[in-house]
PDB file of N, CA and C in Angstrom:
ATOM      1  N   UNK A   1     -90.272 -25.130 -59.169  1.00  0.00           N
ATOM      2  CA  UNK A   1     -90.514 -26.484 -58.722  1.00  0.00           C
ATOM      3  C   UNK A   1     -90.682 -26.471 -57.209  1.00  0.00           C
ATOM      4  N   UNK A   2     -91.515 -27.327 -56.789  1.00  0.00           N
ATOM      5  CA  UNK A   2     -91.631 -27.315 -55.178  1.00  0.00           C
ATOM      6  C   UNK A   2     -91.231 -28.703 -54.866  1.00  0.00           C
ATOM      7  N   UNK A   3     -91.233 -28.702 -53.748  1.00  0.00           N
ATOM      8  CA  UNK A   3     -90.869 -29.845 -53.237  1.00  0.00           C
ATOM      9  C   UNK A   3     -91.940 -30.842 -52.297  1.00  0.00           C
ATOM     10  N   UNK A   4     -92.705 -30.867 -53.289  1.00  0.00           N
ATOM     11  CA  UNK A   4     -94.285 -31.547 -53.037  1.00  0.00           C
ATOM     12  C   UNK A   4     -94.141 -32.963 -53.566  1.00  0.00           C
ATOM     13  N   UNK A   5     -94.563 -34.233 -53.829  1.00  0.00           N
ATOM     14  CA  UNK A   5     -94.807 -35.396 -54.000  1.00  0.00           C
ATOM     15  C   UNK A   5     -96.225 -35.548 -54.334  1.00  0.00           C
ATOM     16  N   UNK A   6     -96.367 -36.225 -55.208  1.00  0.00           N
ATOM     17  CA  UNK A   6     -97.966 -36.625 -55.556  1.00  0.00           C
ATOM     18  C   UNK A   6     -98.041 -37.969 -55.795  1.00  0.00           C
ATOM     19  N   UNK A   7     -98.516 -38.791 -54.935  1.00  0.00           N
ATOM     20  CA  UNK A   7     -98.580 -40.317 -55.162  1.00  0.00           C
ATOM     21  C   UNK A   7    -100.460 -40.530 -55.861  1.00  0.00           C
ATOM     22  N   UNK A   8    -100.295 -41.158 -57.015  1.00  0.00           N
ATOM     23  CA  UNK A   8    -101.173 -41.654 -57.509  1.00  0.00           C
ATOM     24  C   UNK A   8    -101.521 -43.520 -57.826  1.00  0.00           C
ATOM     25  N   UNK A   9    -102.325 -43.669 -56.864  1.00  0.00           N
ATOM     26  CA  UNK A   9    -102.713 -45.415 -56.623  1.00  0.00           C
ATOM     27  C   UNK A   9    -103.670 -45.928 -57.202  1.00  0.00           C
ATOM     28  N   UNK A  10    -104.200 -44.946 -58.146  1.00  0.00           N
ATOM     29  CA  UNK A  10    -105.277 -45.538 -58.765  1.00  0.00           C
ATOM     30  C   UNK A  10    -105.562 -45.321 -60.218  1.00  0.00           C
ATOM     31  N   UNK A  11    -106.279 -46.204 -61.254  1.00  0.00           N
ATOM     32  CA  UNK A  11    -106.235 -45.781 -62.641  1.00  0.00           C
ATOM     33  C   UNK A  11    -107.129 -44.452 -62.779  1.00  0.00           C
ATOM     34  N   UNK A  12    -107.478 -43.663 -62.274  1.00  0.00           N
ATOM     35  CA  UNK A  12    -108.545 -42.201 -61.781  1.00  0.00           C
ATOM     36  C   UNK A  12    -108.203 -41.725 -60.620  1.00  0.00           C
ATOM     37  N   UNK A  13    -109.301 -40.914 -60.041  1.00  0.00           N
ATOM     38  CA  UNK A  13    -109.582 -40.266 -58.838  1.00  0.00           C
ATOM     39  C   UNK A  13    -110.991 -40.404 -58.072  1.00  0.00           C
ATOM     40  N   UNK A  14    -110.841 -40.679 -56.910  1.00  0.00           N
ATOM     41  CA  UNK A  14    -111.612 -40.654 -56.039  1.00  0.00           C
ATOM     42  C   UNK A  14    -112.280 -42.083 -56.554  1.00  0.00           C
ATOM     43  N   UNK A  15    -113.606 -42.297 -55.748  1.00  0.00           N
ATOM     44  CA  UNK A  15    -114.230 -43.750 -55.650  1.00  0.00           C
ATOM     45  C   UNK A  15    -115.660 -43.323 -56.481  1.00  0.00           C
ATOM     46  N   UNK A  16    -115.470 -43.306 -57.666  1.00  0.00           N
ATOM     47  CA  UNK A  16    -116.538 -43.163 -58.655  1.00  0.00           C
ATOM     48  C   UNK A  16    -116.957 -44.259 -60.256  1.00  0.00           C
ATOM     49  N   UNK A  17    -117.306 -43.568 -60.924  1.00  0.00           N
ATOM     50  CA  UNK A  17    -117.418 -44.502 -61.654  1.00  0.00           C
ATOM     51  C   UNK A  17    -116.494 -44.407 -62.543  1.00  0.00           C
ATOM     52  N   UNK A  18    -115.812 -45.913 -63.319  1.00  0.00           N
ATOM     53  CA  UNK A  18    -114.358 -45.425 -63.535  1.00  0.00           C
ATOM     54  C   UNK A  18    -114.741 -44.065 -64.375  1.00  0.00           C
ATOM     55  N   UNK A  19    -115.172 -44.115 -64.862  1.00  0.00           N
ATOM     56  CA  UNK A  19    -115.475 -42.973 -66.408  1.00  0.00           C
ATOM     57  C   UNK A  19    -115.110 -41.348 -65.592  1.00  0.00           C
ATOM     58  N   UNK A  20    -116.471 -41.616 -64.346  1.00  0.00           N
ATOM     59  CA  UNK A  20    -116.022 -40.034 -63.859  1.00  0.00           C
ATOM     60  C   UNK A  20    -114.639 -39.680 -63.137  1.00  0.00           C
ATOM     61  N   UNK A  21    -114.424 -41.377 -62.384  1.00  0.00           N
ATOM     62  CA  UNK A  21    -112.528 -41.277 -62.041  1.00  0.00           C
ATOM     63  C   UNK A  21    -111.592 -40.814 -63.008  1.00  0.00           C
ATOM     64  N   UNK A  22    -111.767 -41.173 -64.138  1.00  0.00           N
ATOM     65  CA  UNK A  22    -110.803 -41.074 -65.389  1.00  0.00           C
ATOM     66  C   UNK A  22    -110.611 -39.374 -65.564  1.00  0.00           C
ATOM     67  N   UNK A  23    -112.339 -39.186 -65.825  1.00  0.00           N
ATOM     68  CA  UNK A  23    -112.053 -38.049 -66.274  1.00  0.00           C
ATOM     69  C   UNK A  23    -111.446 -36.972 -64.833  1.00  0.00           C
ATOM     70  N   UNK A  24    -111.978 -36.948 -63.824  1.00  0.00           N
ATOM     71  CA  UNK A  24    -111.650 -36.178 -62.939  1.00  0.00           C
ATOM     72  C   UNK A  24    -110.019 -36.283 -62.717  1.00  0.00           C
ATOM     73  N   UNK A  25    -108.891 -37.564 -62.719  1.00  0.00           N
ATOM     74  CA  UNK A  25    -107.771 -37.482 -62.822  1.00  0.00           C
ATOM     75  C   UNK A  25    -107.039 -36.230 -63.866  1.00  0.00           C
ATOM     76  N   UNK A  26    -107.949 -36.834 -65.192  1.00  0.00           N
ATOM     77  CA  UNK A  26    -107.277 -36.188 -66.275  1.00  0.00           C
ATOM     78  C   UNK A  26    -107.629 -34.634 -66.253  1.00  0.00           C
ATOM     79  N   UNK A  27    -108.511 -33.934 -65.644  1.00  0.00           N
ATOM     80  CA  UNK A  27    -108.775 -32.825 -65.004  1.00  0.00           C
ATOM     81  C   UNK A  27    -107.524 -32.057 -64.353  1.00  0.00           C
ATOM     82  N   UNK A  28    -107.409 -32.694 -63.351  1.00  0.00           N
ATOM     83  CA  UNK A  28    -106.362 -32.723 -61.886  1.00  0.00           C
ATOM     84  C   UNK A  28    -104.971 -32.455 -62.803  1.00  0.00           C
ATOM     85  N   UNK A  29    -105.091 -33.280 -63.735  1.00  0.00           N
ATOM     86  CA  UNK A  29    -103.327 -33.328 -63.757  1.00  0.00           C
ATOM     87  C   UNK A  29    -102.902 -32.664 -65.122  1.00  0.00           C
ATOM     88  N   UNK A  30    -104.155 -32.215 -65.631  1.00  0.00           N
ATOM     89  CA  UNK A  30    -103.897 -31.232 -67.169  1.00  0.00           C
ATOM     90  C   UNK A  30    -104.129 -29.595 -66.127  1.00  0.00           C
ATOM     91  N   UNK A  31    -104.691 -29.300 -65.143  1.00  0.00           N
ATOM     92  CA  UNK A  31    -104.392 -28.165 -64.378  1.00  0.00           C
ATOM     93  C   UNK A  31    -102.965 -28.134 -63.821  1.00  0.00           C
ATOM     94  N   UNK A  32    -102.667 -29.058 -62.933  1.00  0.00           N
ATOM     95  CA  UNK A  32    -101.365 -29.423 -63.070  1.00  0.00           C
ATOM     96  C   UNK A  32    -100.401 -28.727 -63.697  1.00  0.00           C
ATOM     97  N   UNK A  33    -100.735 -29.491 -65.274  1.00  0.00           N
ATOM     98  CA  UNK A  33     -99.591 -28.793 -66.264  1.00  0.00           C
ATOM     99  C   UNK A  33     -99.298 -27.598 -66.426  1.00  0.00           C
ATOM    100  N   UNK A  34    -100.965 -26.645 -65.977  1.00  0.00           N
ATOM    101  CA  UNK A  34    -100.951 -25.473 -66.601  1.00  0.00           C
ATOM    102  C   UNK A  34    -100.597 -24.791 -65.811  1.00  0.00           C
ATOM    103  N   UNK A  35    -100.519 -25.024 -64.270  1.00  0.00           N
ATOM    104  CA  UNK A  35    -100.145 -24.688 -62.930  1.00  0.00           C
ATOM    105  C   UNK A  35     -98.675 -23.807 -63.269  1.00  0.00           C
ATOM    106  N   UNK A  36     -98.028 -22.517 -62.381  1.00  0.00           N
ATOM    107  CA  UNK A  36     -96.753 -22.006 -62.774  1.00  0.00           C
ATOM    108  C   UNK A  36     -95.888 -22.949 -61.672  1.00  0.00           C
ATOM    109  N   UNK A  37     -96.596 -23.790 -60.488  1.00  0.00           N
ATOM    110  CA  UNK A  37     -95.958 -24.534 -59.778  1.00  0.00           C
ATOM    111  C   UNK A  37     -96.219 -26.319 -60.368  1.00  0.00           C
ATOM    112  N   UNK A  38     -94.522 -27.132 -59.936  1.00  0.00           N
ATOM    113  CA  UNK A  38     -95.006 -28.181 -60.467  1.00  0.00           C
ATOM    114  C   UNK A  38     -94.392 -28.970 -59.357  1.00  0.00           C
ATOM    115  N   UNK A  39     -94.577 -30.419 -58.901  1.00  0.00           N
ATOM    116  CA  UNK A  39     -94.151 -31.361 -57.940  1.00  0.00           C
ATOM    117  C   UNK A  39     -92.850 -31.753 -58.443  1.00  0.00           C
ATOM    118  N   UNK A  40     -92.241 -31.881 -57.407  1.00  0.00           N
ATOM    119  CA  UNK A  40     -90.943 -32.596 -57.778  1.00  0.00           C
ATOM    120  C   UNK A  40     -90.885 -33.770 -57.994  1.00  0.00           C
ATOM    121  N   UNK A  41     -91.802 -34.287 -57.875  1.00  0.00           N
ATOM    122  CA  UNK A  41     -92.052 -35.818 -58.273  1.00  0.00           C
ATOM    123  C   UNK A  41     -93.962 -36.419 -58.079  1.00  0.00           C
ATOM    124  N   UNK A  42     -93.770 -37.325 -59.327  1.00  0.00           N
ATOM    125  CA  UNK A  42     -95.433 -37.888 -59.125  1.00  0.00           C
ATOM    126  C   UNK A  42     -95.124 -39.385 -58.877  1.00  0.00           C
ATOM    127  N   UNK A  43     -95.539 -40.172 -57.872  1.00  0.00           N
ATOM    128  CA  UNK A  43     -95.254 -41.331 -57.832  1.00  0.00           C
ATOM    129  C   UNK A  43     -96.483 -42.088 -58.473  1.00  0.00           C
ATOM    130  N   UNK A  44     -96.541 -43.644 -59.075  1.00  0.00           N
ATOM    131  CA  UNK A  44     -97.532 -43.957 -59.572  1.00  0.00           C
ATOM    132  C   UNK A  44     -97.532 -45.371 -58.924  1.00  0.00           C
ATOM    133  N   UNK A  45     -98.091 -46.347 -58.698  1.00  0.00           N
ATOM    134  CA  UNK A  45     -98.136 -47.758 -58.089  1.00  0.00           C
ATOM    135  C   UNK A  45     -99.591 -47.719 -58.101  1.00  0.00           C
ATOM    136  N   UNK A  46     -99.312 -49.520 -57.749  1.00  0.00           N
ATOM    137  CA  UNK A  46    -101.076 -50.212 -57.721  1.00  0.00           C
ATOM    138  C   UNK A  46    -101.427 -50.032 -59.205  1.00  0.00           C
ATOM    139  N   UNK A  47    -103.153 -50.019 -58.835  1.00  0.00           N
ATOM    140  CA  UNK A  47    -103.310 -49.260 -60.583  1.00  0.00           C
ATOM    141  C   UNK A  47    -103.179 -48.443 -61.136  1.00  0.00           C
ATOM    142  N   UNK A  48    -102.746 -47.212 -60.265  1.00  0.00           N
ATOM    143  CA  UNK A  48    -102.089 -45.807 -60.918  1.00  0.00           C
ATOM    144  C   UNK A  48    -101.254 -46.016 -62.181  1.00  0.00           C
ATOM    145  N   UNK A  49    -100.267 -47.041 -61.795  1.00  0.00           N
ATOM    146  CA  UNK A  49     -98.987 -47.287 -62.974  1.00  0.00           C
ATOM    147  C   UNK A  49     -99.424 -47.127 -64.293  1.00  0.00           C
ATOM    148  N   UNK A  50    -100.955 -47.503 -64.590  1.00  0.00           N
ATOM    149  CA  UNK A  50    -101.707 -47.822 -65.718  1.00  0.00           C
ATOM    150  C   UNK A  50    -101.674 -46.199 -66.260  1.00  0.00           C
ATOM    151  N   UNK A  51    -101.702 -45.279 -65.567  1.00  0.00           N
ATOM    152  CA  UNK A  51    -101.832 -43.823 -66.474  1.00  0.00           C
ATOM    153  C   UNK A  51    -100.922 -43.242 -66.901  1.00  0.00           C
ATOM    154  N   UNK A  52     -99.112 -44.423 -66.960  1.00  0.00           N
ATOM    155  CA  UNK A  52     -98.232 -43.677 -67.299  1.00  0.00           C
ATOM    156  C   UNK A  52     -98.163 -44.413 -69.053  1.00  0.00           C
ATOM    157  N   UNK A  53     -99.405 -45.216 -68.858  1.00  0.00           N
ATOM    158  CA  UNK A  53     -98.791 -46.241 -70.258  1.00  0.00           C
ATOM    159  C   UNK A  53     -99.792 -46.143 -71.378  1.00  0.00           C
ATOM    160  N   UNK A  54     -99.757 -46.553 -72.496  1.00  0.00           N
ATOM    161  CA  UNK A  54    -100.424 -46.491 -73.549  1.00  0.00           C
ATOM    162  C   UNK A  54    -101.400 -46.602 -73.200  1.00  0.00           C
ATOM    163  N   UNK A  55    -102.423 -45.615 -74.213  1.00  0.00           N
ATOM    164  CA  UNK A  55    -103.616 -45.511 -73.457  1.00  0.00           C
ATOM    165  C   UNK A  55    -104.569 -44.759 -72.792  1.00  0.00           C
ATOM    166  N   UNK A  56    -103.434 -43.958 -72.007  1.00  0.00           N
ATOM    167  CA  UNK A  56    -103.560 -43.496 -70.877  1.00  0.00           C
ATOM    168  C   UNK A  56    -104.375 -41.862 -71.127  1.00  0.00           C
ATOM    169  N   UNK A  57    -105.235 -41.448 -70.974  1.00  0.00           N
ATOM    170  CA  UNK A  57    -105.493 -39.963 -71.390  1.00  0.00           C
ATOM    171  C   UNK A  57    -104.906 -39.097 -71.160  1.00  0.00           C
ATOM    172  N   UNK A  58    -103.536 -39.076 -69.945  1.00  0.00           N
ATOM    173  CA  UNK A  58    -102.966 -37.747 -69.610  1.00  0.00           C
ATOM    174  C   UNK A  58    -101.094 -37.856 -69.598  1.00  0.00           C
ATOM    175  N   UNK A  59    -101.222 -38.499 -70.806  1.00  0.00           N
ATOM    176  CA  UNK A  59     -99.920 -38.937 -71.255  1.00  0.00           C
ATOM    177  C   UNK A  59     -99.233 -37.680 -71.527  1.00  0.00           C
ATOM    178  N   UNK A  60    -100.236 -36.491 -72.148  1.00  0.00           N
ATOM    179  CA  UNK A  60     -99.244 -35.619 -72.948  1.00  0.00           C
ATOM    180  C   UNK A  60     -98.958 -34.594 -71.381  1.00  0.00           C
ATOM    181  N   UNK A  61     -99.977 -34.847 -70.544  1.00  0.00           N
ATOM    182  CA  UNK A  61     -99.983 -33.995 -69.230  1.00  0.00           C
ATOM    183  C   UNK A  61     -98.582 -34.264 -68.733  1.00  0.00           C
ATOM    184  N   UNK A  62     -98.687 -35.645 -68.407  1.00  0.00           N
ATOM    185  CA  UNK A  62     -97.232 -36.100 -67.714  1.00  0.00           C
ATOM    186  C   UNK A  62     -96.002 -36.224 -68.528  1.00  0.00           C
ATOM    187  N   UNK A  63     -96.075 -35.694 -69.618  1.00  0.00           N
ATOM    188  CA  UNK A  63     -94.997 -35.343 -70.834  1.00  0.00           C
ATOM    189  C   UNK A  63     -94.245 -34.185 -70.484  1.00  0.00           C
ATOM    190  N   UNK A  64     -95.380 -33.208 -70.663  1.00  0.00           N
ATOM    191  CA  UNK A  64     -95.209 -31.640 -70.435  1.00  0.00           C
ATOM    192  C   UNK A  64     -94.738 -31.549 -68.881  1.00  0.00           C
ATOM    193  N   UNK A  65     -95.015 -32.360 -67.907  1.00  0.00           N
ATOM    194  CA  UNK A  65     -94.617 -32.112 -66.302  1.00  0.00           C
ATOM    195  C   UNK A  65     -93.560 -32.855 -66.528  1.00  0.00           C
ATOM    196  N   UNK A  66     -93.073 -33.762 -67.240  1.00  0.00           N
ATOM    197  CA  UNK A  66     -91.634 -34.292 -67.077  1.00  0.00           C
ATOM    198  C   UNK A  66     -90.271 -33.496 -67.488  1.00  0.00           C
ATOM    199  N   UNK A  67     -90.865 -32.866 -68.888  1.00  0.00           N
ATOM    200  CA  UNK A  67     -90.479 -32.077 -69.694  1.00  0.00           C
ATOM    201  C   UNK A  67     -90.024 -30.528 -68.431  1.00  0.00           C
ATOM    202  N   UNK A  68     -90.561 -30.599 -67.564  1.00  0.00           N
ATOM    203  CA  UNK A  68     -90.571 -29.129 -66.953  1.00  0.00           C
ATOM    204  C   UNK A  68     -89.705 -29.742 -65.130  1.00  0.00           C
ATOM    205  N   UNK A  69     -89.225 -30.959 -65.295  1.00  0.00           N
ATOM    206  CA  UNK A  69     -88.412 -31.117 -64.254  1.00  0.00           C
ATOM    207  C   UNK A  69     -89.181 -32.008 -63.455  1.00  0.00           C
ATOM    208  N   UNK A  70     -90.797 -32.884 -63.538  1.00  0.00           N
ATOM    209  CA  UNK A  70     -91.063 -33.416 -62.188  1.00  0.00           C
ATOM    210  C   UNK A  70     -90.775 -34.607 -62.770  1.00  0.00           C
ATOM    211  N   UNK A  71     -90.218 -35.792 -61.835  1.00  0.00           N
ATOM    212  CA  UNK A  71     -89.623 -36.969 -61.945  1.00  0.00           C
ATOM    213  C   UNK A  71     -90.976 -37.797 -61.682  1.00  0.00           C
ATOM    214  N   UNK A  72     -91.407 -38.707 -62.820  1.00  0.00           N
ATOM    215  CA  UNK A  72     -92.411 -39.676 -62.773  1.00  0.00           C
ATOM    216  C   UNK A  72     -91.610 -40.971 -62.871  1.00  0.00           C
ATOM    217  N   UNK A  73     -91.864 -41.787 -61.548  1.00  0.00           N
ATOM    218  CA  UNK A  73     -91.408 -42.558 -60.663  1.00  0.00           C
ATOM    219  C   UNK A  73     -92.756 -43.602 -61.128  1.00  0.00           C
ATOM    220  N   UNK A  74     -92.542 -44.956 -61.749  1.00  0.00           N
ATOM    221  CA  UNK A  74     -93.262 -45.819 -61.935  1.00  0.00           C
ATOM    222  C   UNK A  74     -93.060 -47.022 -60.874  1.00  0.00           C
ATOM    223  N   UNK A  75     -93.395 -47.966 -60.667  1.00  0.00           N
ATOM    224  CA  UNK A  75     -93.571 -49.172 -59.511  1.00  0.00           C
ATOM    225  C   UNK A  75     -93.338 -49.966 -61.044  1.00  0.00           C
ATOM    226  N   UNK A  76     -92.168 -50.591 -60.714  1.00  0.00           N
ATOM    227  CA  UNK A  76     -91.642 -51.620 -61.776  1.00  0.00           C
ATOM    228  C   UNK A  76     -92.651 -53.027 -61.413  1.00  0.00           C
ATOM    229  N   UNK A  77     -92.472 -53.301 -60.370  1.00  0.00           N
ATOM    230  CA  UNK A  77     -93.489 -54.265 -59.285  1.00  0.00           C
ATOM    231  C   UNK A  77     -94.769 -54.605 -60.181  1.00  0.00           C
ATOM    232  N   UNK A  78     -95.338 -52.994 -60.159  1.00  0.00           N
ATOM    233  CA  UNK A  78     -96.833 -52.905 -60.045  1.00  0.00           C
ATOM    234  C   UNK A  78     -96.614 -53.255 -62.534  1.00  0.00           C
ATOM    235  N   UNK A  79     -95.904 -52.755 -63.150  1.00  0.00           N
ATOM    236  CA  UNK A  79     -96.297 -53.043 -64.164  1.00  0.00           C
ATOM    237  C   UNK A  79     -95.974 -54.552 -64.717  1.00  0.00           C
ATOM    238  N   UNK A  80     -95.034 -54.979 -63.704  1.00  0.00           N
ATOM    239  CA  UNK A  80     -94.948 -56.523 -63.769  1.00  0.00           C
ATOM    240  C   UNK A  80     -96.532 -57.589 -63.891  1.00  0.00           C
ATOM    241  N   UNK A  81     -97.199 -57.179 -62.504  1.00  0.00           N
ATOM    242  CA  UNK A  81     -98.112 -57.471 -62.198  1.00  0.00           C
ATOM    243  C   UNK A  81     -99.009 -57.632 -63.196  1.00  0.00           C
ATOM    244  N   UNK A  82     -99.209 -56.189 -63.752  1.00  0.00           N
ATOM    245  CA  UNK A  82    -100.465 -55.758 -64.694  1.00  0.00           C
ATOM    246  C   UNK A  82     -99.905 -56.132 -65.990  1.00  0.00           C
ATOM    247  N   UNK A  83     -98.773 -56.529 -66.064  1.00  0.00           N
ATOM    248  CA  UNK A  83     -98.468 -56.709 -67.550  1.00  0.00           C
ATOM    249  C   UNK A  83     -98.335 -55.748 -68.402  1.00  0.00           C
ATOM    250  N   UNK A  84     -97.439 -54.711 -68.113  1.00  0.00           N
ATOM    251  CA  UNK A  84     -97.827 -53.598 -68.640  1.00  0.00           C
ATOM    252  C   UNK A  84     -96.165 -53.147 -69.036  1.00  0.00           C
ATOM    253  N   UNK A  85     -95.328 -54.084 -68.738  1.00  0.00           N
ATOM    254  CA  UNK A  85     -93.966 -53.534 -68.772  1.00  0.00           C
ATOM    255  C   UNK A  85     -93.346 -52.918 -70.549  1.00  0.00           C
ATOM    256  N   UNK A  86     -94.113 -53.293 -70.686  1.00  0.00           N
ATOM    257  CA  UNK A  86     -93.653 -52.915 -72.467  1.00  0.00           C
ATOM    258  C   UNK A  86     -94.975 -52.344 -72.926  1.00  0.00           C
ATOM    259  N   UNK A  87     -95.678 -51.589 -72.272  1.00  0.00           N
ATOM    260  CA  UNK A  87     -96.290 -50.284 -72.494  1.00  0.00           C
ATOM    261  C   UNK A  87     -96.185 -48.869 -71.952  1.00  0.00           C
ATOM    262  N   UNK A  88     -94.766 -48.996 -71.345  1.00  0.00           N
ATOM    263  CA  UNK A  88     -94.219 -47.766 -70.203  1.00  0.00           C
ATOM    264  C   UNK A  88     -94.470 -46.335 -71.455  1.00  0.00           C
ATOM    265  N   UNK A  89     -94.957 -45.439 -71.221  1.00  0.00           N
ATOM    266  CA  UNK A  89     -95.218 -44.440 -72.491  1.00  0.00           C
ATOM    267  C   UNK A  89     -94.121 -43.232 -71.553  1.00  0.00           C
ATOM    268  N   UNK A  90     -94.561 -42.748 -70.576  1.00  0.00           N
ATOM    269  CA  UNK A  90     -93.849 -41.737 -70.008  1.00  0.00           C
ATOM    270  C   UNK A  90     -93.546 -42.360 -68.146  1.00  0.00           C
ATOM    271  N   UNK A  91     -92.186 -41.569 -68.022  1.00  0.00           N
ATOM    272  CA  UNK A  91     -91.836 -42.200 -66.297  1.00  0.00           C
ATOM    273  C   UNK A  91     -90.676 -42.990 -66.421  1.00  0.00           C
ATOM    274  N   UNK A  92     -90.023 -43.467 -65.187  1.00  0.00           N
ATOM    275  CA  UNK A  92     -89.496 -44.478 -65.473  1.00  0.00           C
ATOM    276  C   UNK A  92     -89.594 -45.379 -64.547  1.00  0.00           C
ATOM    277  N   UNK A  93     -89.136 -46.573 -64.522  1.00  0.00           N
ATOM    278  CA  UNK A  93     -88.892 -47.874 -64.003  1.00  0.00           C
ATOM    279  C   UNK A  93     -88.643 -47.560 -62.368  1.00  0.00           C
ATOM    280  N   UNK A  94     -89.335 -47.907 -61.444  1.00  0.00           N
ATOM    281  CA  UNK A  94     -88.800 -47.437 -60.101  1.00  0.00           C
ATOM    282  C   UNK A  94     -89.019 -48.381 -59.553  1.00  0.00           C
ATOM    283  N   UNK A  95     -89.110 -48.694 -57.924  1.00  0.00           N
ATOM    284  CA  UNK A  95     -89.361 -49.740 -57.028  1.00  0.00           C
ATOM    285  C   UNK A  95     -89.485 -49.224 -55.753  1.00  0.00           C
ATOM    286  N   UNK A  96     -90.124 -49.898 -55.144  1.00  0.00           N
ATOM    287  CA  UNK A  96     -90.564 -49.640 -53.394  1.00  0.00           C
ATOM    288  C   UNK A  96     -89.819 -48.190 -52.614  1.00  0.00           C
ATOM    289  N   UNK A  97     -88.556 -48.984 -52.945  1.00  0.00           N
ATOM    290  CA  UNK A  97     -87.482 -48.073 -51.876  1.00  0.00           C
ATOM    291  C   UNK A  97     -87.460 -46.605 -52.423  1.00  0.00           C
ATOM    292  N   UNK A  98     -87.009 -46.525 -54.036  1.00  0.00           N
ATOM    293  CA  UNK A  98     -86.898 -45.419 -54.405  1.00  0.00           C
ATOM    294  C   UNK A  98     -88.473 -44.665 -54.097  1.00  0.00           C
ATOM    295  N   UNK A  99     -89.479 -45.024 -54.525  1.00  0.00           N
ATOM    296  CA  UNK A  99     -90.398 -43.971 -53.933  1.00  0.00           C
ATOM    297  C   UNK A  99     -91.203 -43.868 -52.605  1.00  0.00           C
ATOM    298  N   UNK A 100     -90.662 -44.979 -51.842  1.00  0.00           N
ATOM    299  CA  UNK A 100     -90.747 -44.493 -50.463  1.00  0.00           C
ATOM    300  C   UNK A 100     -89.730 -43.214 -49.874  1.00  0.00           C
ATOM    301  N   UNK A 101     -88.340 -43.208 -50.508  1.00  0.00           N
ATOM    302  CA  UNK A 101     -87.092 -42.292 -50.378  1.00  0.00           C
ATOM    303  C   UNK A 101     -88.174 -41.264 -50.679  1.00  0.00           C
ATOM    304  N   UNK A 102     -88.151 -41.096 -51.895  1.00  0.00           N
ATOM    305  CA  UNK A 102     -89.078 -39.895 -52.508  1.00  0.00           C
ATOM    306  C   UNK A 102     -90.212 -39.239 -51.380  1.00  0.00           C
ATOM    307  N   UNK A 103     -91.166 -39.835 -51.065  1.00  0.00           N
ATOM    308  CA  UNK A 103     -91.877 -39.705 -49.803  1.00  0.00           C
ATOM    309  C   UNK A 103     -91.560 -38.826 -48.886  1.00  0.00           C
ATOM    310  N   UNK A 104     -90.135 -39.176 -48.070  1.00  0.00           N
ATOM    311  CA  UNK A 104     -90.116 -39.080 -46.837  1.00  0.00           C
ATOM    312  C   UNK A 104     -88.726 -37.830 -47.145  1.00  0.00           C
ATOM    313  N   UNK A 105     -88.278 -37.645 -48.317  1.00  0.00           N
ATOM    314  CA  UNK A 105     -87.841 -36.366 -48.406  1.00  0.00           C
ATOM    315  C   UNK A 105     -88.673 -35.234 -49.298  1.00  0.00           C
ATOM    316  N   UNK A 106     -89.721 -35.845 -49.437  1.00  0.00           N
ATOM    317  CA  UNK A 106     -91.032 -34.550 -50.027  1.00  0.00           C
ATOM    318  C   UNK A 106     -91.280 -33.482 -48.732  1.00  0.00           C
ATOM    319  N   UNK A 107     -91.354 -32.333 -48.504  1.00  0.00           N
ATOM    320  CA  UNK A 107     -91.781 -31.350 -47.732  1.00  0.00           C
ATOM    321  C   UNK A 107     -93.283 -31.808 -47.747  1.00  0.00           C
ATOM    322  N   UNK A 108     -94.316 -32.161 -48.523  1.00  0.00           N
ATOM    323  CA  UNK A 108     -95.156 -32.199 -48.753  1.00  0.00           C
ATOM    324  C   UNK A 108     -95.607 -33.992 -49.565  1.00  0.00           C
ATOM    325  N   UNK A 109     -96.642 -34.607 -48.841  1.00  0.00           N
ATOM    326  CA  UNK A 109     -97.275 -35.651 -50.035  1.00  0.00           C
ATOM    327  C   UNK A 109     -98.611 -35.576 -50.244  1.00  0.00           C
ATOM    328  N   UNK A 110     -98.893 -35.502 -51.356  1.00  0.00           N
ATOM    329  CA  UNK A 110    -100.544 -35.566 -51.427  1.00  0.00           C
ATOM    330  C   UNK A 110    -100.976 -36.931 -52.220  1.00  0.00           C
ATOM    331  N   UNK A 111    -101.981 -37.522 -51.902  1.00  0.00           N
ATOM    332  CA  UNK A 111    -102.210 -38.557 -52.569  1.00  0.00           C
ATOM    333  C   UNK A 111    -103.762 -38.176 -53.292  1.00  0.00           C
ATOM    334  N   UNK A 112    -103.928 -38.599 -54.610  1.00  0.00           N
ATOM    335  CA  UNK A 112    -104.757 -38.206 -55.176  1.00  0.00           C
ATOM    336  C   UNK A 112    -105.716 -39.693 -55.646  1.00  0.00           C
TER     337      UNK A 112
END
C-alpha cells in the first residue's frame, strides 16, 4: 500500500464525451486493481460519488481495491445532492473534513 490519495470529481475522466470519460475511468481504475501497488485511499465527491453506486461500471474494481486495504471515502454531501444515498454500492459515507484530512496526510494526491 502507498500512501498516495486519488481524488475522483467526476462521473469519468478527463473532458470528453461522457461515453469515452466512462470508459477511460473504468480503464484507469481496473489497471489500478491489477497494479501490485494500491492508494491508501480514493476520495470521490461532486459527480465522482456516482461511480461508487449502482450502476456504476467499476464497482467490482473498487471492490477488489477495498478488499486489498484502500479506503473509499464517499462525500455524504455530494450523494445527498444527487439523490443517490440509498444507492451507496461500495465506500463509505464521508464528509468535507474527513477527506480533506485524507488529502493533506497523503504523501501524494492525484486527481483523476
Amino acid at each position: 500500500m502507498t500512501d498516495t490519495v486519488i481524488l475522483v470529481t467526476r462521473d469519468g475522466m478527463g473532458q470528453a464525451d461522457p461515453g469515452l470519460s466512462r470508459k477511460l475511468v473504468t480503464s484507469y481504475l481496473d489497471l489500478l486493481d491489477l497494479d501490485d501497488r494500491v492508494p491508501a485511499a480514493i476520495c470521490f465527491y461532486a459527480e465522482g460519488a456516482r461511480l461508487a453506486c449502482e450502476g456504476s461500471p467499476v464497482l467490482e474494481s473498487l471492490a477488489d481495491l477495498a478488499g486489498r486495504g484502500t479506503r473509499l471515502l464517499v462525500c455524504g454531501t455530494c450523494l445527498a445532492f444527487l439523490e443517490l444515498e440509498d444507492r451507496l454500492v461500495v465506500g463509505e459515507v464521508s464528509n468535507m473534513r474527513e477527506i480533506q484530512t485524507t488529502q493533506w496526510e497523503a504523501g501524494k494526491v492525484i486527481t483523476i
